[in-house]
Protein backbone atom coordinates (compact mmCIF):
# COMPACT_ATOMS: atom_id res chain seq x y z
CA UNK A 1 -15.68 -36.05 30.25
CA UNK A 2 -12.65 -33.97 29.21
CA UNK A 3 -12.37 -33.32 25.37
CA UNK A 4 -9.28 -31.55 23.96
CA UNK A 5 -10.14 -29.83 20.32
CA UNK A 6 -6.79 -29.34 18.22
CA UNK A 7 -5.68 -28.95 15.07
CA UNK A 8 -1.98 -27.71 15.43
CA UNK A 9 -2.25 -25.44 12.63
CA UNK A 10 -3.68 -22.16 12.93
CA UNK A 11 -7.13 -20.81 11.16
CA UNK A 12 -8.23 -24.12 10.77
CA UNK A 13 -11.47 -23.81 13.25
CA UNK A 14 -10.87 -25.18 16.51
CA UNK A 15 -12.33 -22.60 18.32
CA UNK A 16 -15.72 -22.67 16.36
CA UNK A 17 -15.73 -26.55 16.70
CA UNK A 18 -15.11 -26.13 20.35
CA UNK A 19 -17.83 -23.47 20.88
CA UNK A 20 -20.51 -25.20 19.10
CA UNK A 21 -19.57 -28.90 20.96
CA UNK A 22 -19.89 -27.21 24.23
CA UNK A 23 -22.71 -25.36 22.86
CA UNK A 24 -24.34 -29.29 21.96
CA UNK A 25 -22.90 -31.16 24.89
CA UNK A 26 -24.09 -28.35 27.27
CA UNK A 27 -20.30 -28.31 28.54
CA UNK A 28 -18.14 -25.82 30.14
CA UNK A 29 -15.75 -24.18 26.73
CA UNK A 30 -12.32 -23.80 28.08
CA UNK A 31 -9.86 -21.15 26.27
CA UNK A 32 -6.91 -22.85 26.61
CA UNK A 33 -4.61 -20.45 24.44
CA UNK A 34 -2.91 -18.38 27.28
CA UNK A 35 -1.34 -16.02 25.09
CA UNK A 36 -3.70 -15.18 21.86
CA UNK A 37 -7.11 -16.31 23.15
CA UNK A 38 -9.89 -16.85 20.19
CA UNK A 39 -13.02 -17.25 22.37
CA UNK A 40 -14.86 -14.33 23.59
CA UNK A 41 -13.19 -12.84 26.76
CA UNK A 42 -14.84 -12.85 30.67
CA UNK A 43 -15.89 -9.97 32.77
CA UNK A 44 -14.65 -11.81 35.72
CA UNK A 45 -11.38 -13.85 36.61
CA UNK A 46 -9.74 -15.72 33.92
CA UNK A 47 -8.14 -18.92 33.39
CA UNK A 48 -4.87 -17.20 33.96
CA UNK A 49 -6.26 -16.25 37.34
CA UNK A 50 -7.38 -20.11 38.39
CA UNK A 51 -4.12 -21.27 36.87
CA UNK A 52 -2.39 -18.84 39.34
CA UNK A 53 -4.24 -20.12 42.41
CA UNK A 54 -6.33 -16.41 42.44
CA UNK A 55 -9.18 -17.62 41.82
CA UNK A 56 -11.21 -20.67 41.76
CA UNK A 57 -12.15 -22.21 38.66
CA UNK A 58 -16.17 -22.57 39.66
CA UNK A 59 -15.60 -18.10 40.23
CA UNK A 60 -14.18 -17.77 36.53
CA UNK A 61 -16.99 -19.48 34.72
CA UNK A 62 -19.44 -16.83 33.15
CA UNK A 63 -21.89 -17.60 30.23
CA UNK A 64 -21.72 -16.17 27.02
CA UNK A 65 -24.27 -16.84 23.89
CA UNK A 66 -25.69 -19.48 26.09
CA UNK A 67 -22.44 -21.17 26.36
CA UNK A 68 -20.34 -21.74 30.03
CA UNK A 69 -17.11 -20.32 29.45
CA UNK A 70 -13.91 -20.31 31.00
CA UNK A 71 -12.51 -17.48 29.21
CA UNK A 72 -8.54 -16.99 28.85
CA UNK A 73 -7.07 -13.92 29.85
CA UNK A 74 -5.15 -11.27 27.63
CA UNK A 75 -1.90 -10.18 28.95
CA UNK A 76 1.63 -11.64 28.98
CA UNK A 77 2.10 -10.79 32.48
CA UNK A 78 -0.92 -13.14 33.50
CA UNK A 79 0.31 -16.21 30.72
CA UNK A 80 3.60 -16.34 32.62
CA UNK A 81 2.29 -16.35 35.96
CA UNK A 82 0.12 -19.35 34.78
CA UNK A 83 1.16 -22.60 36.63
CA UNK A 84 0.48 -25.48 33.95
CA UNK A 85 1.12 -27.87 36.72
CA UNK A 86 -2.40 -27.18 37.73
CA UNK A 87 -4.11 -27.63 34.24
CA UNK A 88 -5.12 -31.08 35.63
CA UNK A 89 -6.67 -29.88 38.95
CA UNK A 90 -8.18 -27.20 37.38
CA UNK A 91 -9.97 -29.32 34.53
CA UNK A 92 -10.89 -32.04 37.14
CA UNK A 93 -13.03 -29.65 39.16
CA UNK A 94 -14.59 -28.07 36.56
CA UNK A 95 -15.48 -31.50 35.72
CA UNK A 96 -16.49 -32.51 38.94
CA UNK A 97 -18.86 -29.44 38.65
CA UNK A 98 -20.60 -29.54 35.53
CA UNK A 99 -19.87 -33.02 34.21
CA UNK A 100 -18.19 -32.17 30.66
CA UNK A 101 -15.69 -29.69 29.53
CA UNK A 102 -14.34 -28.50 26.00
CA UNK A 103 -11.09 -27.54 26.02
CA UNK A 104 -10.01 -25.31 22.92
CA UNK A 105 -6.42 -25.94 22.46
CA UNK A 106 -4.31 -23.38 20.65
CA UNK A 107 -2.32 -23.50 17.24
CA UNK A 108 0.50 -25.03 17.35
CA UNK A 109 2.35 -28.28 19.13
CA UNK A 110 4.21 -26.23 22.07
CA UNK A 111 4.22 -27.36 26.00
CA UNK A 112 1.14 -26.02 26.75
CA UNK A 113 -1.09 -27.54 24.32
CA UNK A 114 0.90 -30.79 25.35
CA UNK A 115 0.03 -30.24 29.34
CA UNK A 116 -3.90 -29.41 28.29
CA UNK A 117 -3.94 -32.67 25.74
CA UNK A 118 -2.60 -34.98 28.08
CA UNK A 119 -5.44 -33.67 30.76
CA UNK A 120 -8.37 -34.43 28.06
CA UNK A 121 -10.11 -38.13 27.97
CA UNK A 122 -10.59 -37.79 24.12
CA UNK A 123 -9.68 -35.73 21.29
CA UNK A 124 -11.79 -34.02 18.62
CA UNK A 125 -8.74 -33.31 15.70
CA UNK A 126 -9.47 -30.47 13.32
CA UNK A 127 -8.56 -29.81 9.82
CA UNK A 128 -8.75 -27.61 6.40
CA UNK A 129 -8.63 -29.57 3.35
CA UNK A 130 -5.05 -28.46 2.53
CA UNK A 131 -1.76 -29.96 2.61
CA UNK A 132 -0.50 -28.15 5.22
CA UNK A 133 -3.20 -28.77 7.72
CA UNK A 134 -3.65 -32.30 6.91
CA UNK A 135 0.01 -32.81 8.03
CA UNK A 136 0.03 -30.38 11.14
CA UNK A 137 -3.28 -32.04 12.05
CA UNK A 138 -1.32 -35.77 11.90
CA UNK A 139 1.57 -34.35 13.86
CA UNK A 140 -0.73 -33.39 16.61
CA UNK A 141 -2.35 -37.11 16.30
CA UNK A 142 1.22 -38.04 17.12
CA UNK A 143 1.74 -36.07 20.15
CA UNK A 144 -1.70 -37.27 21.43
CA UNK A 145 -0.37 -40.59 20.87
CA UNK A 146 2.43 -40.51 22.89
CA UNK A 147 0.56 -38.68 25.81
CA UNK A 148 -2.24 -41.46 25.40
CA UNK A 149 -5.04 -39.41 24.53
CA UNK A 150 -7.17 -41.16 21.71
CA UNK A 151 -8.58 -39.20 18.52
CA UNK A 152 -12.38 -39.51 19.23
CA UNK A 153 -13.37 -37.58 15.89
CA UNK A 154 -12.12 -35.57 13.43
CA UNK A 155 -13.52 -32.50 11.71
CA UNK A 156 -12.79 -31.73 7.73
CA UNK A 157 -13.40 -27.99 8.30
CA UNK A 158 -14.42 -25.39 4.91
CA UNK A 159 -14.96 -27.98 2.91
CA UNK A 160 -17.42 -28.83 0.14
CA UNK A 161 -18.87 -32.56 0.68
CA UNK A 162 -18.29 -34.09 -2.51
CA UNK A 163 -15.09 -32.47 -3.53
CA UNK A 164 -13.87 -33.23 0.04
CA UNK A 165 -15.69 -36.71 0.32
CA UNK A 166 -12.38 -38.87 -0.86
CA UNK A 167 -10.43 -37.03 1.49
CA UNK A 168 -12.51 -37.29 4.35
CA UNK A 169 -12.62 -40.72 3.38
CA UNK A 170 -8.58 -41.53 3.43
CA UNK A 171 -8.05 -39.48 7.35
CA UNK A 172 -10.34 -41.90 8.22
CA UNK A 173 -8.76 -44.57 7.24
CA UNK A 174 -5.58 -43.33 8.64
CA UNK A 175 -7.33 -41.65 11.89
CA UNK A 176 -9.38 -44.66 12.68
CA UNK A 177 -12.51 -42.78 13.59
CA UNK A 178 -15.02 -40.97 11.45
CA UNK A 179 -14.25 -37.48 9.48
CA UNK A 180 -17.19 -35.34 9.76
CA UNK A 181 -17.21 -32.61 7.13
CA UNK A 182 -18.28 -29.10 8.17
CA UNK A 183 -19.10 -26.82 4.94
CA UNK A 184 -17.89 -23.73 3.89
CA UNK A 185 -20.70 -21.60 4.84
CA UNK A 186 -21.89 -17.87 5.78
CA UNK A 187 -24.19 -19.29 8.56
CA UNK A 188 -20.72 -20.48 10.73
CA UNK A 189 -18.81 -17.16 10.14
CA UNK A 190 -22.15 -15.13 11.10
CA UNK A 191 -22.81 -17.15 14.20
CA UNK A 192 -19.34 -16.82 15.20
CA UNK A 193 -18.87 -13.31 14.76
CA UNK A 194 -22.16 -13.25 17.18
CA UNK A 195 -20.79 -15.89 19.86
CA UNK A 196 -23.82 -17.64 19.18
CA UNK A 197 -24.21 -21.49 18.48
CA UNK A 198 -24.84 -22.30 14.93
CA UNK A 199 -28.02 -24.00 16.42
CA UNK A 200 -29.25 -20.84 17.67
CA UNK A 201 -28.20 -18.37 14.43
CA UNK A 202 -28.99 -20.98 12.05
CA UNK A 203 -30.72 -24.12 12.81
CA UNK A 204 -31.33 -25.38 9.54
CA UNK A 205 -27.61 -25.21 8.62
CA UNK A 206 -25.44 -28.42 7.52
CA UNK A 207 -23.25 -27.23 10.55
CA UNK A 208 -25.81 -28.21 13.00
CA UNK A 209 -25.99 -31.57 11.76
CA UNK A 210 -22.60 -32.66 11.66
CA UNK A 211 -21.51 -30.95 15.20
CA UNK A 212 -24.67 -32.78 16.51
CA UNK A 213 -23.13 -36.02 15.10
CA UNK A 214 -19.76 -35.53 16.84
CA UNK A 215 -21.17 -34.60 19.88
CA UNK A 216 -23.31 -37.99 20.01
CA UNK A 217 -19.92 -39.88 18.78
CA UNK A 218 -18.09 -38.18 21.83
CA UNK A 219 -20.44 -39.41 24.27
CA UNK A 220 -20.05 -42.80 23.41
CA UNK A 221 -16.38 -42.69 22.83
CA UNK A 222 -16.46 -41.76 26.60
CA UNK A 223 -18.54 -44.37 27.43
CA UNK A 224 -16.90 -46.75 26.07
CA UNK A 225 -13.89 -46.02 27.81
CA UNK A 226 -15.53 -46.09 31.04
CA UNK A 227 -16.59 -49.54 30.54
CA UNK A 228 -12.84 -50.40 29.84
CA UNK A 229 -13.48 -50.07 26.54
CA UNK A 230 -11.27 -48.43 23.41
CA UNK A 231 -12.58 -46.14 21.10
CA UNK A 232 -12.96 -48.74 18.42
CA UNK A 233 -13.70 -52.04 19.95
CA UNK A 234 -14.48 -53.15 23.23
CA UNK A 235 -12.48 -55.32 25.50
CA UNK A 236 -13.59 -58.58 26.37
């Protein structure tokens, strides 16, 4: 299982939702922003390395916080020699290796995050509750649409449940899946600033909770596509 986590506008939390669902799915967290990374950087070879054919992606995973991370690297010079015609390689043998992967995408709706969406079975879609991010979050819908990669979940980020409930409420509508809502709170931004799962830093948090939830919607999103199925109904 392959999971893209977007949001196509910056700040919104993509790379927190992606840590903690690797963190929950005990997958492999892949920084897929080749040029301003947000997860924590390796000590070994990086994703610009495998990408490059100098290294092999098994090599580049270390683990950080208790998570397995491919971490991105941090210089231009490494981003362009990146060859994005083998993101889908690369992300099938991780797979083959340790069964699930996480890929963070990065801000934005540029060729890159295209080539790393179209390589994911499902997509976890991230948003603020703002304006702007509602509608850069439904523009990246749109390009997973066209590169037939369904929205699995979606994640209301620093939000307050029952302001944000009537919101959450209309994306799904929209969406077609179920809006988690992940609260505004100090426990996140501490276990973040640590690289550590929100689990781990804060297990009584509502964060833990409602990443557990999308994890366990994930999982049978995938399986229902294995069985031919589509995220919302199965075929017959």
């Amino acid at each position: 299982m392959i999971v893209a986590v977007a949001g196509g506008k910056g700040g919104v939390g993509t790379s927190t939702t992606a840590w903690n669902l690797a963190s929950e799915l005990e997958a492999v967290a892949v920084d897929a922003d080749l040029t301003g990374p947000d997860l924590p950087s390796g000590t070994g070879p990086t994703l610009h390395d495998v990408l490059a054919d100098r290294a092999d992606p098994t090599d580049a995973i270390e683990t950080v916080g208790g998570v397995r991370l491919l971490a991105s690297g941090r210089t231009l010079a490494g981003a362009r020699a990146a060859d994005l015609t083998a993101v889908d390689r690369v992300l099938e043998r991780v797979e083959r290796e340790y069964g699930r992967v996480v890929v963070d995408c990065r801000a934005g709706l540029a060729r890159d995050v295209g080539v790393f969406l179209r390589s994911a079975d499902l997509l976890v879609l991230v948003t603020t509750p703002t304006k702007p991010a509602v509608l850069d979050a439904l523009r990246t819908t749109e390009l997973a649409a066209e590169l037939g990669t369904p929205v699995a979940a979606a994640v209301l980020n620093l939000a307050a449940g029952e302001r944000h409930a009537s919101l959450a409420d209309r994306l799904s509508r929209i969406l077609g899946v179920e809006v988690t809502i992940v609260e505004r709170q100090s426990a996140v931004v501490d276990a973040q600033a640590e690289w550590t799962p929100v689990r781990e830093h804060a297990p009584d948090a509502q964060a833990v909770d409602a990443f557990r939830s999308i994890a366990d919607r994930l999982v049978d999103s995938y399986d229902r596509l294995e069985a031919g199925c589509s995220i919302g109904a199965c075929v017959r």
